[in-house]
Protein backbone atom coordinates (compact mmCIF):
# COMPACT_ATOMS: atom_id res chain seq x y z
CA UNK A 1 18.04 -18.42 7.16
CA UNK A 2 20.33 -17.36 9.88
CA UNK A 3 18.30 -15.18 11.67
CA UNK A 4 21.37 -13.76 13.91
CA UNK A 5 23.08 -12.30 11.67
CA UNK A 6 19.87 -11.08 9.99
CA UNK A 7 19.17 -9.04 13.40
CA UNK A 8 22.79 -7.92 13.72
CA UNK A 9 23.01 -6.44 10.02
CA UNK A 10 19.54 -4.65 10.24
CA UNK A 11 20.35 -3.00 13.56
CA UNK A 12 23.64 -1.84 13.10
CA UNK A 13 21.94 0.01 10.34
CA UNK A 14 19.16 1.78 12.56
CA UNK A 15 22.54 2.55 14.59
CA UNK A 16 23.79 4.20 11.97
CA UNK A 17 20.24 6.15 10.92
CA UNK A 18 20.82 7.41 14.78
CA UNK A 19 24.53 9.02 13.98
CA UNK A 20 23.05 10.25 9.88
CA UNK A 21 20.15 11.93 11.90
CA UNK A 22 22.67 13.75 14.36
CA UNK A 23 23.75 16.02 11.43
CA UNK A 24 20.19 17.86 10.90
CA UNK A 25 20.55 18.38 14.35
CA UNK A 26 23.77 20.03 14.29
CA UNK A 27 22.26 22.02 11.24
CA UNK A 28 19.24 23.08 13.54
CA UNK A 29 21.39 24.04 16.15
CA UNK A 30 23.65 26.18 13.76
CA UNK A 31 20.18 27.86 12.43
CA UNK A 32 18.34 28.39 15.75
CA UNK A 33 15.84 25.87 14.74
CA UNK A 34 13.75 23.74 17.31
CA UNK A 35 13.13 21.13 15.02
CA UNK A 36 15.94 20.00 16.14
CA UNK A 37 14.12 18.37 19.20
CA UNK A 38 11.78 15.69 16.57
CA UNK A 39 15.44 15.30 14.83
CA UNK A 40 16.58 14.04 18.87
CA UNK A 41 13.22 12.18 19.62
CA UNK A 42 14.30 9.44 16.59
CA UNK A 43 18.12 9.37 16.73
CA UNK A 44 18.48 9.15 20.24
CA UNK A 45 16.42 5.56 20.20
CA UNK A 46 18.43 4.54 17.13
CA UNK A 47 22.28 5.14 18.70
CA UNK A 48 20.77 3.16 22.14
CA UNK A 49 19.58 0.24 19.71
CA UNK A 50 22.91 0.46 17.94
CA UNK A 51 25.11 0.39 20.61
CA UNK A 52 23.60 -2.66 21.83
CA UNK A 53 23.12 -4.40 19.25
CA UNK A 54 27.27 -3.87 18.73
CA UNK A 55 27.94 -5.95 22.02
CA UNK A 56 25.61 -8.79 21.15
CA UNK A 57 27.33 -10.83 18.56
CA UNK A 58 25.27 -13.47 16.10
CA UNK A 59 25.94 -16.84 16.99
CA UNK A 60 26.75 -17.98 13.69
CA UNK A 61 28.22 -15.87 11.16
CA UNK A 62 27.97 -17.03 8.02
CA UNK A 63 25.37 -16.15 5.37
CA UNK A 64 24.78 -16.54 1.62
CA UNK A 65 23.64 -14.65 -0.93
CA UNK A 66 19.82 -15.22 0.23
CA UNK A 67 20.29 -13.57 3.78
CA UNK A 68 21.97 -10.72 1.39
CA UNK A 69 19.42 -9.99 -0.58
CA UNK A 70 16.57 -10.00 2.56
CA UNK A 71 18.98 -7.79 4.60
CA UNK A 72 19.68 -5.36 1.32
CA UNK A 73 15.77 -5.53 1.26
CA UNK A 74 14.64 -5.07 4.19
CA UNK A 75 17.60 -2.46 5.35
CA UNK A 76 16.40 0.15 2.65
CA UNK A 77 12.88 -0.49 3.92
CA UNK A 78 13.57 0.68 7.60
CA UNK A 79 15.93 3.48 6.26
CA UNK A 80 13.19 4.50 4.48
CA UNK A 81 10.70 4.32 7.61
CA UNK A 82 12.86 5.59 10.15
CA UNK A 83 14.11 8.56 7.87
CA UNK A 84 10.41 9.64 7.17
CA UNK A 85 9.66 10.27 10.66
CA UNK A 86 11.32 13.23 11.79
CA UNK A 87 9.68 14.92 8.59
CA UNK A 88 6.40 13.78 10.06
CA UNK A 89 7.00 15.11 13.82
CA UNK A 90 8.15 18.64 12.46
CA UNK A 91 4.84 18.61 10.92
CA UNK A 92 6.70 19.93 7.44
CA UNK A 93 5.42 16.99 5.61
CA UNK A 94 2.13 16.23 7.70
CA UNK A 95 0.59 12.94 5.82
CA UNK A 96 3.04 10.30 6.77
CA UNK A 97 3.08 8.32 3.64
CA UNK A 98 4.01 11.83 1.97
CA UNK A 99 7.11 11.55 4.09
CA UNK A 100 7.66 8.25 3.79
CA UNK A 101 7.95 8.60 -0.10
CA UNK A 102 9.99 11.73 0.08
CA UNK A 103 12.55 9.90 1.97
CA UNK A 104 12.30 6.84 -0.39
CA UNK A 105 12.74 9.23 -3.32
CA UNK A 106 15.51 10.19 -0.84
CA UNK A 107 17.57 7.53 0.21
CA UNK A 108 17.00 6.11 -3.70
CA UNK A 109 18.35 8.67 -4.72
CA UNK A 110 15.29 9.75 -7.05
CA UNK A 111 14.47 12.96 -6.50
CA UNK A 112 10.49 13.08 -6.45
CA UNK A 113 8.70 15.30 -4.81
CA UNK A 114 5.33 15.64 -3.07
CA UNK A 115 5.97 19.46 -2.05
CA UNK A 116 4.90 22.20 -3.37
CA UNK A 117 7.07 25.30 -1.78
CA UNK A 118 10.11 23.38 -0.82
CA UNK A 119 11.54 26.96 0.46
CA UNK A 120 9.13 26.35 3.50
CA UNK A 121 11.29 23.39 4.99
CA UNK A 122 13.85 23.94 7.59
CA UNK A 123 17.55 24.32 7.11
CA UNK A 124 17.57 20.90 8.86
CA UNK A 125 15.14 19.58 6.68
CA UNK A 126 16.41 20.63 3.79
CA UNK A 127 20.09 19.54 4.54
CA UNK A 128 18.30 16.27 5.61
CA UNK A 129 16.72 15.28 2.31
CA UNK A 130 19.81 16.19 0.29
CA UNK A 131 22.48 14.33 2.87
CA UNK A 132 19.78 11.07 2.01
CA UNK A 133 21.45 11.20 -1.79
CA UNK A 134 24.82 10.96 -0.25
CA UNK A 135 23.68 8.34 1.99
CA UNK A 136 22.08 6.10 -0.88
CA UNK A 137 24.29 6.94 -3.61
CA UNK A 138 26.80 4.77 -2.91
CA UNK A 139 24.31 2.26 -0.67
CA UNK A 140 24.34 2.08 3.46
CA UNK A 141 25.64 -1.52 3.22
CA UNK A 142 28.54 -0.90 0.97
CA UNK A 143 29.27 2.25 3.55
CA UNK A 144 28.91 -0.28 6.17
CA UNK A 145 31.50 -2.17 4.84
CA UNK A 146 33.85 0.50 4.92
CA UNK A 147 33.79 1.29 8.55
CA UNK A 148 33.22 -2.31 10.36
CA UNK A 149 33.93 -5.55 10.02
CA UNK A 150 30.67 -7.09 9.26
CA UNK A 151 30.08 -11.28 9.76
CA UNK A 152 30.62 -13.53 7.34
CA UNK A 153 34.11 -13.15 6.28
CA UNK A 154 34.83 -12.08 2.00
CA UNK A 155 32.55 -14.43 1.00
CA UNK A 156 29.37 -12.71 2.67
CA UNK A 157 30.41 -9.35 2.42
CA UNK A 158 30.30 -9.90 -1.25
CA UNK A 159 26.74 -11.31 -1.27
CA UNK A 160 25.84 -8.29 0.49
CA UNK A 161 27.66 -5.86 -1.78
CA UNK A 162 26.46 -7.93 -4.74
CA UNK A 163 22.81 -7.27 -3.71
CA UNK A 164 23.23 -3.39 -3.20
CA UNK A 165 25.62 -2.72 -6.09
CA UNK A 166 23.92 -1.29 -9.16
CA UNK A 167 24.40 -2.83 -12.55
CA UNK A 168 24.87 -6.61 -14.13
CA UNK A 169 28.38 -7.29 -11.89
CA UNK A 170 30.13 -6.11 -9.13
CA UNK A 171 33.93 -7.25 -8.17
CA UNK A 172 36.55 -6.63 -6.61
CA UNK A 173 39.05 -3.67 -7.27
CA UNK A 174 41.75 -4.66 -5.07
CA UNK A 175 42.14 -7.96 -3.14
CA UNK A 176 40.38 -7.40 0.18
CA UNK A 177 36.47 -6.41 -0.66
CA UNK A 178 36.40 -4.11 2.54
CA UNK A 179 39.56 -1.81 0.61
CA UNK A 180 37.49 -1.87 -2.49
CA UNK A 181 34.10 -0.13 -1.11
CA UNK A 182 36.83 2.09 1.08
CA UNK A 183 38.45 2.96 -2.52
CA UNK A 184 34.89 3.37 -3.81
CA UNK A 185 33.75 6.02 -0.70
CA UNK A 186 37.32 7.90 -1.55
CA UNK A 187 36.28 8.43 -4.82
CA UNK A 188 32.97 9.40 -4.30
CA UNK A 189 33.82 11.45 -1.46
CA UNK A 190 37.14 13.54 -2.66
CA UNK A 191 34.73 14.12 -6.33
CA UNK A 192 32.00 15.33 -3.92
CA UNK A 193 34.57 17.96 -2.31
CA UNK A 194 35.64 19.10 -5.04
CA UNK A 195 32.45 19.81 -6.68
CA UNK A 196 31.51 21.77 -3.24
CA UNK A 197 34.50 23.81 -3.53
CA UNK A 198 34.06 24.40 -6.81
CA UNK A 199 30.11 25.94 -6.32
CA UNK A 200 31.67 28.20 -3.70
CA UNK A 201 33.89 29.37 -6.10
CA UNK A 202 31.40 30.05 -8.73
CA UNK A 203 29.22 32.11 -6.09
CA UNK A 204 27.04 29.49 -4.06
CA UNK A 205 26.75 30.09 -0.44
CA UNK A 206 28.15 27.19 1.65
CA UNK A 207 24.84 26.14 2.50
CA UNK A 208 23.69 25.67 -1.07
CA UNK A 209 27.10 24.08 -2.02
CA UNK A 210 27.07 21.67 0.01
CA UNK A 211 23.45 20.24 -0.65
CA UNK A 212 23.88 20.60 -4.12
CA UNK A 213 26.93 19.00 -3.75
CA UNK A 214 25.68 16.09 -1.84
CA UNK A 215 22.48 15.80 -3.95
CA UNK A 216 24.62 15.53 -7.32
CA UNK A 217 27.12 13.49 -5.72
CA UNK A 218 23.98 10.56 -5.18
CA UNK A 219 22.64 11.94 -8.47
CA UNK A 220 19.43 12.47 -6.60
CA UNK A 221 18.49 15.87 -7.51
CA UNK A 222 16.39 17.76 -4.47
CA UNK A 223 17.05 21.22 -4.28
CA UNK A 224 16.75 23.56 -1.76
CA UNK A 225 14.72 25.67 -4.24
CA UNK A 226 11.99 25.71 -6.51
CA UNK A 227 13.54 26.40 -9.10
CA UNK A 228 15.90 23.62 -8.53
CA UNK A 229 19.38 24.67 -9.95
CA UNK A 230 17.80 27.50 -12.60
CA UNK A 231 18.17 29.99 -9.90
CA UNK A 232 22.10 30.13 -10.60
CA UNK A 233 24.14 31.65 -12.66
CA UNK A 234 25.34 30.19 -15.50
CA UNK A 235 28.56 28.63 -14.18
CA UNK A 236 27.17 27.09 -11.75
CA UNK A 237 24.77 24.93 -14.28
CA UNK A 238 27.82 23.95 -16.24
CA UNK A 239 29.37 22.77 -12.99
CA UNK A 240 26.53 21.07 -11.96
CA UNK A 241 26.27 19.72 -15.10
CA UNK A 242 30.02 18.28 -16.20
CA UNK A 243 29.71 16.40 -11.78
CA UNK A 244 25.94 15.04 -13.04
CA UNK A 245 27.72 13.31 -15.93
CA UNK A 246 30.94 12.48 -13.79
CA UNK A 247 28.64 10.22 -10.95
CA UNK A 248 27.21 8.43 -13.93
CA UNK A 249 30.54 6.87 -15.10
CA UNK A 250 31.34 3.64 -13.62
CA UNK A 251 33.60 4.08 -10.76
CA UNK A 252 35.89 1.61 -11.87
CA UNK A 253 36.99 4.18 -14.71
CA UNK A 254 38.09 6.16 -11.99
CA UNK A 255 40.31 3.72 -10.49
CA UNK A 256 41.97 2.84 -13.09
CA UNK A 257 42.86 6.10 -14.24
CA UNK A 258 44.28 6.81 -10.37
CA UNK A 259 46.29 4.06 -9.71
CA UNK A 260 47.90 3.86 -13.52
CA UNK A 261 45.46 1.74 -15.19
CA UNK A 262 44.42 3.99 -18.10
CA UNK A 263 44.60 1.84 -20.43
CA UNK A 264 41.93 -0.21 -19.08
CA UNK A 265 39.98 2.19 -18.29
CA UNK A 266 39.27 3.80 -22.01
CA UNK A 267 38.94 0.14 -22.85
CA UNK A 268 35.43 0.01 -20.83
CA UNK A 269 32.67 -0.11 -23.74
CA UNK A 270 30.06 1.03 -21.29
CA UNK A 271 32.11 4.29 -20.87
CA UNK A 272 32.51 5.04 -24.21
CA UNK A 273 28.87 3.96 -24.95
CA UNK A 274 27.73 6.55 -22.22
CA UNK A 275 29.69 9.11 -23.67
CA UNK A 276 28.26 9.15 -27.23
CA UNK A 277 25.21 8.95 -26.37
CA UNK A 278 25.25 12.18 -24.35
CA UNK A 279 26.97 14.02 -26.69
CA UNK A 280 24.27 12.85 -29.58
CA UNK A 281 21.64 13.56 -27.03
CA UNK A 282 23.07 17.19 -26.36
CA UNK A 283 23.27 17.63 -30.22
CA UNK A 284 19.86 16.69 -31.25
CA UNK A 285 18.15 18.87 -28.37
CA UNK A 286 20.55 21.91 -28.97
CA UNK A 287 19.24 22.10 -32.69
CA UNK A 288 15.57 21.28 -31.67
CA UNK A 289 15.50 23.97 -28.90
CA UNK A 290 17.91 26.30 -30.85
CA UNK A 291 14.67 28.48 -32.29
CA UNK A 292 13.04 28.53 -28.85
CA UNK A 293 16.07 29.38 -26.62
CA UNK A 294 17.98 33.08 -26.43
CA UNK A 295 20.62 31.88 -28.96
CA UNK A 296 23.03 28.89 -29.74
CA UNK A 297 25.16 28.74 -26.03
CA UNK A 298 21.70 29.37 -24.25
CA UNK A 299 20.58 26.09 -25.79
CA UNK A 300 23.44 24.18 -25.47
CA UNK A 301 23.71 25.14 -21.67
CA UNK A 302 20.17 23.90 -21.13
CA UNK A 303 20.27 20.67 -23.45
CA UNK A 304 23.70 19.52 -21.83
CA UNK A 305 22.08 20.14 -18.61
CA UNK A 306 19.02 18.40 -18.94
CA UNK A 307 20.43 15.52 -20.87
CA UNK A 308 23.02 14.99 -18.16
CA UNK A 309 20.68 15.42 -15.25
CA UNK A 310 18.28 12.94 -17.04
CA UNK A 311 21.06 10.46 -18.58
CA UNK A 312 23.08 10.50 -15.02
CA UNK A 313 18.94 10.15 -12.97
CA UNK A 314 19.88 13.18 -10.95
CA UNK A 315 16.93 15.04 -12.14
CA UNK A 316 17.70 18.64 -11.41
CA UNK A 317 16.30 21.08 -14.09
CA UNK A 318 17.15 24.06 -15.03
CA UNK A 319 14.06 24.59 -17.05
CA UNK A 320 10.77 23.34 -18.21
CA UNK A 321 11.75 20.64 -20.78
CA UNK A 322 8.09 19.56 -20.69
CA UNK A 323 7.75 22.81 -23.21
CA UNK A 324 10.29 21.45 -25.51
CA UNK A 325 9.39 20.34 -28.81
CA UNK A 326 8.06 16.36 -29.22
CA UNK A 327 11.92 14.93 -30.28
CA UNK A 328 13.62 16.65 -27.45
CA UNK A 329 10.95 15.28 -25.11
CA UNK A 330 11.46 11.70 -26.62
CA UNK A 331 14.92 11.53 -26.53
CA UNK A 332 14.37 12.14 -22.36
CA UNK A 333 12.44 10.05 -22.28
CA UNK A 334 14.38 7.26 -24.10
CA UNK A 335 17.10 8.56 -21.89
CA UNK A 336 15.25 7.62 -18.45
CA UNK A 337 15.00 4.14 -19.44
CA UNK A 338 18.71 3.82 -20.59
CA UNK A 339 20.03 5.51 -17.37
CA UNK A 340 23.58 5.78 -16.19
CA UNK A 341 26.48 3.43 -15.91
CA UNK A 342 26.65 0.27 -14.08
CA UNK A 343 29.10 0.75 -11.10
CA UNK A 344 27.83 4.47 -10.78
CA UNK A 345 25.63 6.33 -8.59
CA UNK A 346 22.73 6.60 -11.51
CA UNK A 347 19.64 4.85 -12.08
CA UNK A 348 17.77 3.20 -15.38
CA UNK A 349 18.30 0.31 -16.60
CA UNK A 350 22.40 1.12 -17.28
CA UNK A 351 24.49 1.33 -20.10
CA UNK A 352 26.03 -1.98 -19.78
CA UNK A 353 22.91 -3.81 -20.38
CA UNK A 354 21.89 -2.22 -23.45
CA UNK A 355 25.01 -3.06 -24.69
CA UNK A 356 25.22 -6.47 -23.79
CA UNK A 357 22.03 -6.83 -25.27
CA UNK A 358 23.41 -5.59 -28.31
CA UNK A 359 26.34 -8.13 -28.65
CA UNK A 360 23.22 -10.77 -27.65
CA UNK A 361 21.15 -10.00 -30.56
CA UNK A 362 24.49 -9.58 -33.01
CA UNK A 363 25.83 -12.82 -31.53
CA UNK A 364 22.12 -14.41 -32.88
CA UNK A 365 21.84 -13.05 -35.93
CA UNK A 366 25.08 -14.15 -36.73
CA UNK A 367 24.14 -17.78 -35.52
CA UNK A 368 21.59 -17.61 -37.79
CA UNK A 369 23.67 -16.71 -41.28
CA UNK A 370 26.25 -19.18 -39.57
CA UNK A 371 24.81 -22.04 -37.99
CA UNK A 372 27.76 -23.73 -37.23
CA UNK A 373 29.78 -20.97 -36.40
CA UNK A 374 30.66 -20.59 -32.53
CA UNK A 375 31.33 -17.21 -31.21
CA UNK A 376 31.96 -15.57 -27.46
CA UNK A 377 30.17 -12.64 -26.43
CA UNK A 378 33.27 -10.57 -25.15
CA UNK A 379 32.72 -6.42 -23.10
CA UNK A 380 35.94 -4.86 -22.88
CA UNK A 381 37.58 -7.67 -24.16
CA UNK A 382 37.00 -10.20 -22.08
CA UNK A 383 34.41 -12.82 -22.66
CA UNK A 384 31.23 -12.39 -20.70
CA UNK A 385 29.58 -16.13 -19.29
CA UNK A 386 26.16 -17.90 -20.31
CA UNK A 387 24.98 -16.48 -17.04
CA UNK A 388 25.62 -12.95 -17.01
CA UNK A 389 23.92 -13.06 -20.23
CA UNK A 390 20.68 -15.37 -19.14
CA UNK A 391 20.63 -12.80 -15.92
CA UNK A 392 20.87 -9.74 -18.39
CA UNK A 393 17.91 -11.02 -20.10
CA UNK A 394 15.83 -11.79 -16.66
CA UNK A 395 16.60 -8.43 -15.93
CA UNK A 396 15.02 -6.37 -19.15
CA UNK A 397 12.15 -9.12 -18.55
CA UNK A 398 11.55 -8.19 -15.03
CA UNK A 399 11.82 -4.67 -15.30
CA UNK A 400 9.16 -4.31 -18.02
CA UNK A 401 6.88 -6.20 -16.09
CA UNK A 402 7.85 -4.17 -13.48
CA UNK A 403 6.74 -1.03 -15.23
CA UNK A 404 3.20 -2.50 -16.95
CA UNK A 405 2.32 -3.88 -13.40
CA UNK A 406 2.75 -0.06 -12.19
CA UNK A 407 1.73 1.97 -14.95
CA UNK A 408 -1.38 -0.15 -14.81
CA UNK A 409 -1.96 -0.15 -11.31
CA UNK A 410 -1.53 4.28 -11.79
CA UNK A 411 -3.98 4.24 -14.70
CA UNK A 412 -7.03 3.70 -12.31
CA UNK A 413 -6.00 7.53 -11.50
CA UNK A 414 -7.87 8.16 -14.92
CA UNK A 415 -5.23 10.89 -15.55
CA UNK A 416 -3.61 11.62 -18.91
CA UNK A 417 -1.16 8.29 -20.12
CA UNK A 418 1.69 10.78 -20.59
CA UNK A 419 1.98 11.70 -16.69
CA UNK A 420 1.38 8.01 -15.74
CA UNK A 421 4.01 6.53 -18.28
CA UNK A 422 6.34 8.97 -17.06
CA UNK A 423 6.07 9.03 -13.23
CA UNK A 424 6.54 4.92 -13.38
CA UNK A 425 9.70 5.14 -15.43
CA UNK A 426 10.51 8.44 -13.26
CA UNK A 427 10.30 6.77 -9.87
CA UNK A 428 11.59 2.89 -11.36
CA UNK A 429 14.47 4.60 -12.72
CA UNK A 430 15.43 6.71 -9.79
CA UNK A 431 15.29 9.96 -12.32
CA UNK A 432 12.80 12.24 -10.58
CA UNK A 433 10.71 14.52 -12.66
CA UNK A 434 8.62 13.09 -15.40
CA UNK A 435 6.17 14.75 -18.08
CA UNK A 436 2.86 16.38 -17.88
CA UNK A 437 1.22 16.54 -14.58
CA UNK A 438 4.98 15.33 -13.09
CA UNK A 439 7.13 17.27 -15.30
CA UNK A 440 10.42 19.97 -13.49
CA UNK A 441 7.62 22.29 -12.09
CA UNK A 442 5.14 19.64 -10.60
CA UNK A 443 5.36 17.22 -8.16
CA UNK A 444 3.78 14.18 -7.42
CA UNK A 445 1.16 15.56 -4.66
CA UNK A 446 -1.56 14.74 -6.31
CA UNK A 447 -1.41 10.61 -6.12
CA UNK A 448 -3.72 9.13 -3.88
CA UNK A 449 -1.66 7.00 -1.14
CA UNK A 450 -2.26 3.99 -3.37
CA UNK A 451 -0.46 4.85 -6.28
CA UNK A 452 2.39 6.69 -4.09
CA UNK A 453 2.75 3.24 -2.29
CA UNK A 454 2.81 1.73 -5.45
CA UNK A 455 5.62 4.76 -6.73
CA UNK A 456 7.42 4.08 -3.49
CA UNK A 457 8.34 0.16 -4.62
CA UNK A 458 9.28 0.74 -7.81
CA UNK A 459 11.64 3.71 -6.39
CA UNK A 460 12.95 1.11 -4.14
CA UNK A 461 13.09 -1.82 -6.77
CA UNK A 462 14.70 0.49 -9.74
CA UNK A 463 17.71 1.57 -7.13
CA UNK A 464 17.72 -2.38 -5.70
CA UNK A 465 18.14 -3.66 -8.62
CA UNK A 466 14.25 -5.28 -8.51
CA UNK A 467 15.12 -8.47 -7.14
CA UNK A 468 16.24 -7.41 -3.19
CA UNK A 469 12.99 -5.96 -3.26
CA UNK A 470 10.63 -8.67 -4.95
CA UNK A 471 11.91 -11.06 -2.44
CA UNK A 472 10.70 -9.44 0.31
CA UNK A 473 7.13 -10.52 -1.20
CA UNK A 474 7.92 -14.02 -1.63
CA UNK A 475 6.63 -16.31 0.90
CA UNK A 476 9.49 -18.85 0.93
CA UNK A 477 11.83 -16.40 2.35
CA UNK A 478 9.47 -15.16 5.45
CA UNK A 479 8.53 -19.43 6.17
CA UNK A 480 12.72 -19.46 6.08
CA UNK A 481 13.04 -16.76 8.39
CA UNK A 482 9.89 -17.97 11.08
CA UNK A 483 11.32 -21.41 10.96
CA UNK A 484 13.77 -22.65 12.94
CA UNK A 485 16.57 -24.34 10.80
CA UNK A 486 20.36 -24.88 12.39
CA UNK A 487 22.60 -22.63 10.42
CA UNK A 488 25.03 -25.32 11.12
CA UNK A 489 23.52 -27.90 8.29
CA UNK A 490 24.11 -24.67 5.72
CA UNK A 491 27.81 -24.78 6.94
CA UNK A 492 29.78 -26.88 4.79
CA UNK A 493 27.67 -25.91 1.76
CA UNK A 494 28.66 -22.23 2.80
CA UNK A 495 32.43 -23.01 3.05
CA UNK A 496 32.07 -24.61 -0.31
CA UNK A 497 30.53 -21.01 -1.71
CA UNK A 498 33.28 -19.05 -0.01
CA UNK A 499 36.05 -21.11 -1.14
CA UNK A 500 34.79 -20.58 -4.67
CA UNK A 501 34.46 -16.77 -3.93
CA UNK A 502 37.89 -16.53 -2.52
């Protein structure tokens, strides 16, 4: 592995933790705070490694899609760390694996709690865990790409976007892959405006705009109350609500439809997919909560809410769904594993696989009734290849396993199944809240530091896509990385891989 460009990657990014961190600061500042001081004691160390880490170039800059997946890895891991650590020195979250998995649930854009009056926290703090969901929405590495020229040339700058990007694919929207995660951040920035401005509008003070804003924007869902978003009035759900469903869409529906592609973009099956089901979702709960809500709009508000907050793995609540009747409660459920778009800022498994799966098992059936028939499987027209297929399949293998491994690890909690079934599939698909002992008025508190270590993986391996993160436990990449190889002999097979990319 090339070790280099290994150390170069990983501490640009605690560079960049140092410049994210100076923003609580500012917030302190603004607030008369002195928390601002732990904020200092971590970000000041950070910029200093950054900055000289930026005039010591890596020898060799090429790297394929292994070194990719380790940096992806092992970048979200010292995010993670580093992020937890003011918490910790304010003494706001005292237990330091309780910080570390609030900024995990953080930076993953989860949501999950371990605090019980989150009204306590700083305006720092606060602002701190919300601005995390901006950070991780979108991923640090694809952010990276938009501001510096990171080694490698196309070629690894795709390897690393491939790693971070959620969902079965990720290409390139225009020719240069640097433009396209700059055309992805404009998106997800100008929709995150306008979302702000609208909450001011609606009567939100800036402060709770903007980390609402931010925290739908990653569809990560920490509020700066309680109550999460039921404190509001009414248009500020539906606001809250229609942006929720808007960061679940595949951001390549969005380009399209800006730069006079619309056509192509209402041709994307996933979209269309995601859309019915949250509008059959929203139907089904309306009529199922319609005799235990204040009338028909009451329960439409709340069931369009909660299905988009769930759907999109945002995870704000505007009430206690754990109440609702068994069929509303399923289809959240059902919901949490589905999750969002590919391409998006959501969790779950995404849209796209469920329906490639779909045109999988048609494709067999049809095999069968036809044996000599040969058919392509084709998404939005075009066909899809043996191997996004085989690697669709690997996924929906490895993310069960994923999920019996943890919910079997939890069970030695001897707790009720519903509240362990729930907080795996919570915290592996990035959603948040869960049912039972986890549902929109609990948190997770209560989990020995075992089973919140164990919640803190799968938090890190449902937003990673499982496999950045189940790589860091394999032992062939940490001999790869202790032993000294020449890059050089990996050169010409490199230039091979580029060429092909390019």
């Amino acid at each position: 592995m090339n070790n280099s460009v290994i150390r170069f990657i990983l501490l640009y990014v605690v560079g960049f933790m140092g410049i994210f961190l100076m923003l609580p600061i500012f917030v302190a500042l603004i607030y008369h705070e002195s928390v601002w001081v732990d904020y200092a004691v971590v970000a000041v160390p950070c910029l200093i490694l950054g900055i000289i880490n930026s005039r010591i170039k890596p020898k060799e800059v090429s790297f394929y899609l292994k070194e990719g997946f380790f940096c992806t890895g092992a970048s979200w891991v010292i995010l993670s760390v580093i992020g937890a650590i003011p918490l910790w020195l304010t003494n706001e979250i005292p237990h330091f694996v309780d910080a570390v998995f609030e900024t995990v649930s953080g930076f993953t854009t989860t949501g999950a709690s371990i605090l019980d009056n989150v009204e306590a926290l700083s305006h720092a703090s606060l602002f701190w865990r919300s601005f995390t969901h901006l950070v991780g929405g979108m991923g640090v590495l694809v952010f990276l790409l938009t501001i510096i020229p990171l080694a490698g040339g196309e070629g690894s700058q795709f390897n690393l976007m491939k790693a971070e990007s959620p969902g079965p694919s990720v290409g390139k929207l225009v020719p240069k892959l640097k433009n396209t995660a700059q055309m992805l951040y404009f998106i997800y920035l100008g929709l995150c405006a306008l979302e702000i401005i609208l909450l001011l509008i609606a009567g939100m003070t800036p402060f709770e705009a903007i980390n609402t804003g931010i925290a739908t924007a990653g569809t990560g869902g920490f509020g700066i109350y309680s109550s999460s978003i039921g404190g509001f009035n009414v248009a500020c759900q539906w606001i809250v609500a229609i942006f929720m469903f808007v960061f679940g869409v595949n951001f390549n529906f969005y380009y399209y439809v800006l730069f006079h592609h619309a056509r192509d973009a209402f041709r994307m099956e996933e979209v269309r997919m995601y859309a019915l089901l949250t509008a059959i979702s929203i139907f089904i709960i309306t009529l199922n909560t319609l005799s235990c809500s204040a009338g028909l709009f009451d329960a439409l508000t709340k069931a369009a809410f909660q299905v988009t907050s769930i759907q999109s793995s945002t995870g704000f609540s505007t009430t206690d769904f754990d109440m609702w009747p068994q069929t509303s409660r399923c289809v959240l459920v059902l919901l949490m594993f589905i999750g969002a778009c590919a391409g998006s800022t959501g969790g779950g498994i995404k849209v796209s696989r469920f329906v490639l799966m779909g045109k999988a098992v048609h494709k067999e059936l049809i095999s069968y009734i036809h044996p000599r028939s040969i058919r392509k499987t084709l998404m939005d027209g075009k066909p899809v290849t043996h191997d996004t297929v085989r690697s669709n399949n690997v996924f929906f293998g490895t993310f069960m396993l994923v999920f019996f491994v943890s919910v079997f690890v939890l069970s030695f909690e001897n707790i009720d199944f519903s509240t362990v079934f729930t907080s795996v599939i919570a915290c592996l698909s990035n959603i948040g809240p869960g049912l039972s002992l986890v549902g929109p008025t609990r948190n997770f508190a209560f989990y020995t530091d075992l089973s919140k270590i164990i919640l803190i993986l799968d938090m890190l391996a449902g937003r990673l896509e499982l496999f950045p993160i189940l790589m860091l436990f394999h032992p062939t990449i940490w001999q790869d990385l202790f032993t000294k190889r020449k890059v050089k002999e990996l050169k010409h097979a490199g230039k091979i891989l580029n060429d092909d990319f390019k």
